[in-house]
Protein backbone atom coordinates (compact mmCIF):
# COMPACT_ATOMS: atom_id res chain seq x y z
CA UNK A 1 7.63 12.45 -18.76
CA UNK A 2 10.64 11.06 -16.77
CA UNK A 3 14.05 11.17 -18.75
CA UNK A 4 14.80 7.82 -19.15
CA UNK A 5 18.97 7.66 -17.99
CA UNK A 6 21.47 5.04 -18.11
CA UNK A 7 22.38 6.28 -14.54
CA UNK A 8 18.97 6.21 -13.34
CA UNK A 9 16.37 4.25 -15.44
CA UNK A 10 16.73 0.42 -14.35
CA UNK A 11 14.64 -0.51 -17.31
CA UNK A 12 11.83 1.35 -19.63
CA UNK A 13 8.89 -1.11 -20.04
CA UNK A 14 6.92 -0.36 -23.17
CA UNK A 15 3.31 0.00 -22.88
CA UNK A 16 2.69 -3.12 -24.57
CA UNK A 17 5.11 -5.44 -22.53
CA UNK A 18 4.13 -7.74 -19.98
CA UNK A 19 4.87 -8.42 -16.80
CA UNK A 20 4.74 -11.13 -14.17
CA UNK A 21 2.80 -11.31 -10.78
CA UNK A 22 3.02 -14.63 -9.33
CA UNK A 23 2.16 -17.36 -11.93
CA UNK A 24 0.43 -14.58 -14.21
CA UNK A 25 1.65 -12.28 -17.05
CA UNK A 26 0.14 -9.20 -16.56
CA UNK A 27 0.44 -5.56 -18.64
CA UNK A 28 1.15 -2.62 -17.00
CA UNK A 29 -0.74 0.63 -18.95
CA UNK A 30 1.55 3.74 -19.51
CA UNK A 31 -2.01 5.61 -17.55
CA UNK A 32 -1.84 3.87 -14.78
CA UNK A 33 -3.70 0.89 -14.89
CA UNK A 34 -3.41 -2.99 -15.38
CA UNK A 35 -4.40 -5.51 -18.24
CA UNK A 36 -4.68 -8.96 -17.90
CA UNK A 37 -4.64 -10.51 -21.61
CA UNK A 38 -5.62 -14.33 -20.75
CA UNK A 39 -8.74 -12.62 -18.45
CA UNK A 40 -9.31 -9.75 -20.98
CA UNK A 41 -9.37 -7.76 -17.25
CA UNK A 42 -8.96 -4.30 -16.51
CA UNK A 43 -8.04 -3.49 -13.39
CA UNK A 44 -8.34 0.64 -12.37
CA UNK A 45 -7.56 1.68 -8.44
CA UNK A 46 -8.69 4.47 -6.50
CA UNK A 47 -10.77 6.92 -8.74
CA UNK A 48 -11.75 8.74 -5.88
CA UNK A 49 -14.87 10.03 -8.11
CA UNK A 50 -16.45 13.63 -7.16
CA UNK A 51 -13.28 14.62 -4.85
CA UNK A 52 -13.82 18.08 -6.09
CA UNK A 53 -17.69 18.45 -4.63
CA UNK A 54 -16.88 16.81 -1.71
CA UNK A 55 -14.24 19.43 -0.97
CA UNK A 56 -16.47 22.26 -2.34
CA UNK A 57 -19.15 21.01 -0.14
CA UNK A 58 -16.75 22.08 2.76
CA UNK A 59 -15.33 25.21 1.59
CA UNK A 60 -12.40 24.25 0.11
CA UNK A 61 -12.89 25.36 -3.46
CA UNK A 62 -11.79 23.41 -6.28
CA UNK A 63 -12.86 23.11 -10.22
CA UNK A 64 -15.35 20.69 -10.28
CA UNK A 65 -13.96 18.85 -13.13
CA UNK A 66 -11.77 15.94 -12.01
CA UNK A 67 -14.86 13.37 -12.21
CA UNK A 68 -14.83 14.45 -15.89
CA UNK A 69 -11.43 14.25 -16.27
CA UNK A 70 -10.66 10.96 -14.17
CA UNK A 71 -13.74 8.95 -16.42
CA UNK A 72 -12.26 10.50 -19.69
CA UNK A 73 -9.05 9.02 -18.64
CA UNK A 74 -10.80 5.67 -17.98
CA UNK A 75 -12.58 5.44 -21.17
CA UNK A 76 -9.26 5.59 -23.19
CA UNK A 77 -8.28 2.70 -21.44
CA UNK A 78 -10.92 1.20 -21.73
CA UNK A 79 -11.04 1.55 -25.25
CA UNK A 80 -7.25 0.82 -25.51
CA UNK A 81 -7.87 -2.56 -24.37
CA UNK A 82 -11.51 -3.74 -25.03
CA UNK A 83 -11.62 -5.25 -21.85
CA UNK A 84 -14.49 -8.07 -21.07
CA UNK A 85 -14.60 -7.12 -17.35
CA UNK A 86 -13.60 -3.94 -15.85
CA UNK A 87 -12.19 -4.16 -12.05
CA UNK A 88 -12.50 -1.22 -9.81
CA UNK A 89 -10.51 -1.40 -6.75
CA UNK A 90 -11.87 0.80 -4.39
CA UNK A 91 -12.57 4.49 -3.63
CA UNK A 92 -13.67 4.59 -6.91
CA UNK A 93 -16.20 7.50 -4.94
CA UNK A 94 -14.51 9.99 -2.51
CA UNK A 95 -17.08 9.81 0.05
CA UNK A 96 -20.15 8.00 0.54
CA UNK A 97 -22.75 10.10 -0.82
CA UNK A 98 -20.31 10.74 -3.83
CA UNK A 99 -22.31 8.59 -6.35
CA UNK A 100 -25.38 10.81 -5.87
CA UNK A 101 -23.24 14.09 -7.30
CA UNK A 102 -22.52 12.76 -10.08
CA UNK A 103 -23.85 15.26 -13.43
CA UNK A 104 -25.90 14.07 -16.15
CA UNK A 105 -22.55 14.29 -18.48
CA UNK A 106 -20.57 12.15 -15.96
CA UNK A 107 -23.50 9.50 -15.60
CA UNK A 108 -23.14 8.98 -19.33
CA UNK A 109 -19.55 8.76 -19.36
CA UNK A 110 -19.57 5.79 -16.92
CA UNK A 111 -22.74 4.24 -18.02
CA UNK A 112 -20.13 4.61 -21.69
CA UNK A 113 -17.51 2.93 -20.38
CA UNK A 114 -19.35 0.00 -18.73
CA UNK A 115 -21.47 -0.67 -21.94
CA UNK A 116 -20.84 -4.37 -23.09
CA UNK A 117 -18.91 -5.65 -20.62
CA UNK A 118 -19.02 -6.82 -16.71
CA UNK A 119 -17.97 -4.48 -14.11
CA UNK A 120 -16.71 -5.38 -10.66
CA UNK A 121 -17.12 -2.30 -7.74
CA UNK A 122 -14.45 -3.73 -5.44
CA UNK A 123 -15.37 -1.87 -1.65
CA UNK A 124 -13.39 0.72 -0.40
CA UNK A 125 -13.20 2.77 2.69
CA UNK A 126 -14.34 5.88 1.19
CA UNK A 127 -17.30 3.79 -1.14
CA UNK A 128 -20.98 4.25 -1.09
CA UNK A 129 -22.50 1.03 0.42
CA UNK A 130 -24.22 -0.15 -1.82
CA UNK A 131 -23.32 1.49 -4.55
CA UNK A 132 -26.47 3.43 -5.85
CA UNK A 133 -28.24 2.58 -9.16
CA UNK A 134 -24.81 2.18 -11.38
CA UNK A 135 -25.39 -1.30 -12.15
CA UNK A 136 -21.88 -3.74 -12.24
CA UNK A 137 -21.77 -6.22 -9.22
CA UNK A 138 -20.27 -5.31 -5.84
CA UNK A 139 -17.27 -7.67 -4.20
CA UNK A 140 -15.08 -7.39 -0.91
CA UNK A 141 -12.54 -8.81 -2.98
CA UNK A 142 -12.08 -10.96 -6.27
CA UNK A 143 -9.77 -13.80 -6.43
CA UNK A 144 -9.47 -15.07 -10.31
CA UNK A 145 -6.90 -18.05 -10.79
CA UNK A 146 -3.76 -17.18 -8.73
CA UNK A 147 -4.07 -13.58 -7.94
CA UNK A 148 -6.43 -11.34 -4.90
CA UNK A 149 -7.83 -8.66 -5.92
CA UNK A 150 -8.78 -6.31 -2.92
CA UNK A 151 -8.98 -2.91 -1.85
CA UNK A 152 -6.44 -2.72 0.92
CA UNK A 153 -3.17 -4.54 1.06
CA UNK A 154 -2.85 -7.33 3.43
CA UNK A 155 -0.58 -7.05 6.39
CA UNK A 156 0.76 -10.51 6.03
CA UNK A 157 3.22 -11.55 3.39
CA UNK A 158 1.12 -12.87 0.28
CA UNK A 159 1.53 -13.96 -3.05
CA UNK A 160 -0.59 -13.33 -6.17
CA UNK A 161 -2.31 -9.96 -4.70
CA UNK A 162 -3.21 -6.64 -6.11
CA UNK A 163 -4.37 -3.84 -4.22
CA UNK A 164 -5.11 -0.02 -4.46
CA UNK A 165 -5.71 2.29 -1.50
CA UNK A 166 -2.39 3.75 -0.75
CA UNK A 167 -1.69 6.13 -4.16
CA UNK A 168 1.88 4.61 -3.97
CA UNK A 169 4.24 7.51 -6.06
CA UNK A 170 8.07 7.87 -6.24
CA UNK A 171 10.63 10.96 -6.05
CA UNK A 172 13.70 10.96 -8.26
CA UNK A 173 16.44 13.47 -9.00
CA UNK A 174 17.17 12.98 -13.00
CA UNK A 175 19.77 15.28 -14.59
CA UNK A 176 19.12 17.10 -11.94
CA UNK A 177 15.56 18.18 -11.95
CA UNK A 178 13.29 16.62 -8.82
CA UNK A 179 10.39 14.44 -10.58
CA UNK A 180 7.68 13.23 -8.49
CA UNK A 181 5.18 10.63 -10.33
CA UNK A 182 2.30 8.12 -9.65
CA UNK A 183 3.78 3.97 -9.65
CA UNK A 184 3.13 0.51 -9.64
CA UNK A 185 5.14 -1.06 -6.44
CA UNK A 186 5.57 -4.49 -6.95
CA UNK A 187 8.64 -6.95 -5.86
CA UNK A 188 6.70 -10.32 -8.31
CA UNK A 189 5.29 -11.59 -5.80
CA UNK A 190 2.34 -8.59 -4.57
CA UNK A 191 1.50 -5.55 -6.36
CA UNK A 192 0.06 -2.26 -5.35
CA UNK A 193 -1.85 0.12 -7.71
CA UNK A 194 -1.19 3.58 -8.50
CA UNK A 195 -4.35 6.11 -8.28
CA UNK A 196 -6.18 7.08 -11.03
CA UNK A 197 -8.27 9.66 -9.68
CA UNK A 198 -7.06 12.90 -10.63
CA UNK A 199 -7.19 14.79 -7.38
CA UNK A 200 -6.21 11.90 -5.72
CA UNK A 201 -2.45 12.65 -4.50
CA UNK A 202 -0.09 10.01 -3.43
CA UNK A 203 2.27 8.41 -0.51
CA UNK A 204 5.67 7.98 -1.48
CA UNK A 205 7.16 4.19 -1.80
CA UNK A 206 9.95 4.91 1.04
CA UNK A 207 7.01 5.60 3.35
CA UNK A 208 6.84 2.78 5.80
CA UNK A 209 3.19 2.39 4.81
CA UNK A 210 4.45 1.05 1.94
CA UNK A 211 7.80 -0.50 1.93
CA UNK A 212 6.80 -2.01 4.87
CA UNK A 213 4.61 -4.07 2.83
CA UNK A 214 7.80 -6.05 1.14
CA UNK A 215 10.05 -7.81 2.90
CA UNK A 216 12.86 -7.31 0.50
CA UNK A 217 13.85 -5.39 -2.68
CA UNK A 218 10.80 -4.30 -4.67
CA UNK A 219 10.44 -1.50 -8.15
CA UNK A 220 8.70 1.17 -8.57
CA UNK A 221 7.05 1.43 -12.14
CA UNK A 222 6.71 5.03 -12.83
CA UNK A 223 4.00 5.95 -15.13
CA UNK A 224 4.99 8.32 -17.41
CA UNK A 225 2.89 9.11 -20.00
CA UNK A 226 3.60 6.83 -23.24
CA UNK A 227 5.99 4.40 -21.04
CA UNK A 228 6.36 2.89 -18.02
CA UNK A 229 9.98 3.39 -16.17
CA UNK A 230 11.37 1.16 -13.51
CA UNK A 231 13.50 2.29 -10.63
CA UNK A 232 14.66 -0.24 -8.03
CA UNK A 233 12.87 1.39 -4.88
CA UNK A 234 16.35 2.29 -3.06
CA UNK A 235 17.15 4.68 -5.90
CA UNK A 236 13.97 6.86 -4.87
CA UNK A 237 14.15 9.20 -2.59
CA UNK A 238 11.62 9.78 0.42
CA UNK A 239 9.90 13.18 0.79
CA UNK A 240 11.50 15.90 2.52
C-alpha cells in the first residue's frame, strides 16, 4: 500500500467517495476499476485475458494462472457493487485467439460474473473479432449521457471520455522507499483507466503517451489496495 504523507499524499479518496468526470459523479474502486451509481455501471479496462498462454505459446514461460487470478479479481468487484451492466474496455483478451484458451474453470468464472446483468465487450486492438460464444454485446464505443466510453484515448482534446489501453501507472519516492503502482489519470475533464489484467504491466503518467493527452495539470489516483491516493502528476517521477 502507498504511505499516505502530508508531504506527498495530495488527498486519500476513500473507496466509497465519488468523483467527478464532466457533468457525472463517478466512484473510483480501491482495485482498479470505476462505478457509476446513477447507471449502476461497471466499468473494468484492459484484462488482457490468457496473457500467460499466449506467452507460453512462444516460449516464454509463465504460470498460467493470471486469467484465474484477473476474473477472481473481477468478480469481487463485481460483487462489491452489484452492477446492472458491466463495461469492458478493451483487451479484455491478449491476443485474438485468446478467448478459445480459456479452461473450463475460467469459462465458469466469467459466465459467474456476467450472470444477471448486461455486459458490454468494448473492441480493443488485441480483441478477438467477434468475440467467440461469450455472450454480452460487442461496441466500438459506448456513449451513455455525457461521457465516451472507448478503448483508445482520443487525440483531440475531449470532454466526458473514459478510456483504457495505455496501463497508465505512477512512480513515487515516499519516506524514502521507490513505489511504483497502477492509476487513474484524470484532470475532470477525460479519464484514463488503469489495467486490470494481472500480467498486464503499465506506462508511466510522465510518458508523453500519456501526459500528452492533457493539456494542463492532471492527478494520478493510485490504487492502493483498500484506498485510492492522489498525487498531482508533477510530483511523480518518470522512469529511469
Amino acid at each position: 500500500m502507498v504511505a499516505q504523507t502530508a508531504e506527498a499524499a495530495d488527498e486519500a479518496v476513500g473507496a466509497g467517495d465519488e468523483f467527478a468526470l464532466a457533468d457525472a459523479r463517478l466512484v473510483l474502486d480501491c482495485a482498479g476499476a470505476l462505478y457509476w451509481p446513477a447507471e449502476r455501471m461497471l466499468i473494468a479496462a484492459d484484462l488482457h485475458l490468457e496473457k500467460g498462454s499466449s506467452f507460453a505459446a512462444r516460449g516464454v514461460p509463465l504460470p498460467p494462472y493470471d486469467t484465474r487470478a484477473t476474473l477472481a479479481l473481477l468478480g469481487e468487484i463485481v460483487a462489491r457493487w452489484n452492477p446492472r451492466r458491466l463495461v469492458l474496455l478493451g483487451d479484455s483478451f491478449h491476443d485474438r485467439r485468446g478467448a478459445e484458451r480459456l479452461g473450463l474453470l475460467e469459462r465458469e468464472q466469467l459466465a459467474d460474473l456476467m450472470r444477471g446483468r448486461e455486459v458490454v465487450w468494448v473492441a480493443g486492438n488485441h480483441d478477438p473479432d467477434p468475440m467467440p460464444g461469450l455472450g454480452g454485446t460487442p461496441a466500438d464505443e459506448l456513449r451513455v449521457g455525457p461521457l465516451s466510453l472507448r478503448h483508445e484515448p482520443s487525440a483531440q482534446p475531449v470532454t466526458g471520455e473514459i478510456a483504457g489501453h495505455l496501463h497508465p501507472v505512477a512512480r513515487l519516492v515516499v519516506r524514502g522507499r521507490g513505489l511504483r503502482r497502477r492509476c487513474f489519470a484524470s484532470d475532470g475533464a477525460r479519464l484514463v483507466m488503469p489495467a486490470l489484467g494481472a500480467y498486464a504491466g503499465g506506462l508511466n503518467i510522465r510518458d508523453a503517451a500519456v501526459a500528452g493527452l492533457f493539456a494542463g495539470d492532471f492527478a494520478a489516483h493510485l490504487v492502493g489496495g483498500a484506498r485510492i491516493y492522489r498525487f498531482a502528476h508533477h510530483a511523480c517521477l518518470p522512469d529511469r
